[in-house]
Protein backbone atom coordinates (compact mmCIF):
# COMPACT_ATOMS: atom_id res chain seq x y z
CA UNK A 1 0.00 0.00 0.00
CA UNK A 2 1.15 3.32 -0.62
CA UNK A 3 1.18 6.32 2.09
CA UNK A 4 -1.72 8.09 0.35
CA UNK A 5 -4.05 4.41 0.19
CA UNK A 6 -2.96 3.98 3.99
CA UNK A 7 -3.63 7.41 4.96
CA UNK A 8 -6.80 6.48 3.18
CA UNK A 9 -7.78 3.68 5.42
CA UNK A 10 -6.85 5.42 8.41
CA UNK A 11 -9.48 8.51 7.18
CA UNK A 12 -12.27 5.86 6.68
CA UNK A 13 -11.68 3.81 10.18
CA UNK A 14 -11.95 6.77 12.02
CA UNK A 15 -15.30 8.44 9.63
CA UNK A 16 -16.49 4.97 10.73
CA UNK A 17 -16.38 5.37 14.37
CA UNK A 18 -16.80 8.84 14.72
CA UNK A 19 -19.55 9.79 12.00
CA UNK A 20 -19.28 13.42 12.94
CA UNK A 21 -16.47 14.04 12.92
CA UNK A 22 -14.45 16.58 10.19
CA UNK A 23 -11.50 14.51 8.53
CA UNK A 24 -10.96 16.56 5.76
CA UNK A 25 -9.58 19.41 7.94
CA UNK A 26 -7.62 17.33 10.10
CA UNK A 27 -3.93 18.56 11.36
CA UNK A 28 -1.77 15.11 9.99
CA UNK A 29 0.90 15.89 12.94
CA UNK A 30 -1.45 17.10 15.42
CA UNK A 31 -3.02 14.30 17.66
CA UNK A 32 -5.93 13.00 16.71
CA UNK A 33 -7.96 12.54 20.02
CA UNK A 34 -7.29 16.57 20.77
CA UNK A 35 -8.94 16.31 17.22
CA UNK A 36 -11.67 14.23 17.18
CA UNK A 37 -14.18 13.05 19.92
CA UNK A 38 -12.52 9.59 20.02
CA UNK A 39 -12.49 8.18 23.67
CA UNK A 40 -9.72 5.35 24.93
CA UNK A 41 -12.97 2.70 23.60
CA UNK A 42 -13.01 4.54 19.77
CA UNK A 43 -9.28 4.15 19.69
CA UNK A 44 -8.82 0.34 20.53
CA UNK A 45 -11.30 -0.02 18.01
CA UNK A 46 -9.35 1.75 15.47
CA UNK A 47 -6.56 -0.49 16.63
CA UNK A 48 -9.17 -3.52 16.34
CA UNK A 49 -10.45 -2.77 12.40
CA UNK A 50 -6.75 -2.61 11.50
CA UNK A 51 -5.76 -5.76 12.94
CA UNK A 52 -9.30 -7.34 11.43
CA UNK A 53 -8.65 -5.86 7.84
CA UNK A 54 -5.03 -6.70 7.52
CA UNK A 55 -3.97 -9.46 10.31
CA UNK A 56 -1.97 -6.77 12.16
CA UNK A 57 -1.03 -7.83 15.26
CA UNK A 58 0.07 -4.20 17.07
CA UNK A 59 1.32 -4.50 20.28
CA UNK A 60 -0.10 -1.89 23.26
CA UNK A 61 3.41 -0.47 23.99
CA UNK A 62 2.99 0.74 20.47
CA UNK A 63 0.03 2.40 20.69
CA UNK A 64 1.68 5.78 21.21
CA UNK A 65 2.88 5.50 17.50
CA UNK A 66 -0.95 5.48 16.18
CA UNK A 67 -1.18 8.88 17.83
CA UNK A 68 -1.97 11.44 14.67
CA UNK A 69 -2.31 10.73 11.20
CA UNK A 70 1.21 11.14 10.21
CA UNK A 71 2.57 8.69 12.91
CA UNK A 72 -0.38 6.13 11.72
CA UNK A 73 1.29 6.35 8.27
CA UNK A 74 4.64 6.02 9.21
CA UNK A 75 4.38 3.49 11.73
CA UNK A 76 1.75 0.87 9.17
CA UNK A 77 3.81 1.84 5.50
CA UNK A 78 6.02 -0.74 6.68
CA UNK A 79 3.77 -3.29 8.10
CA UNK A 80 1.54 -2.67 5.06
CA UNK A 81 3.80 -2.61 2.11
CA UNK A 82 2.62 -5.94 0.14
CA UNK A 83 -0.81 -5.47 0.63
């Protein structure tokens, strides 16, 4: 997958979960639960569709990494490269 198909994903997770909220004028370095109204719950299930869509196992100490759009990217580009 490329950056722009992952940052994709990432976009359609979260419009999934949080149906009101405003994606398209999202900050990409700025955190997105200062962001968005996503609670510890909306988060694990970000973490949750990920692992169901692509078998991605990601461990909790690396939950920090999934913290705004740009750090999502960078941190599943490599896990998601021959998808």
């Amino acid at each position: 997958m490329t950056r722009d198909e992952i940052k994709d994903v990432v976009l359609e997770i979260i419009q999934d979960i949080d149906e009101d909220g405003e994606v398209e004028n999202l900050n990409a370095d700025a955190p997105l639960r200062d962001q968005l109204d996503l609670d510890s719950m909306d988060f694990l299930d970000i973490v949750m569709e990920l692992r169901k869509r692509y078998q991605l196992q990601i461990p909790e100490g690396d939950y920090p990494e999934l913290a705004s759009l740009s750090s999502c990217v960078n941190y599943l580009e490599p896990r998601l490269k021959d998808v």
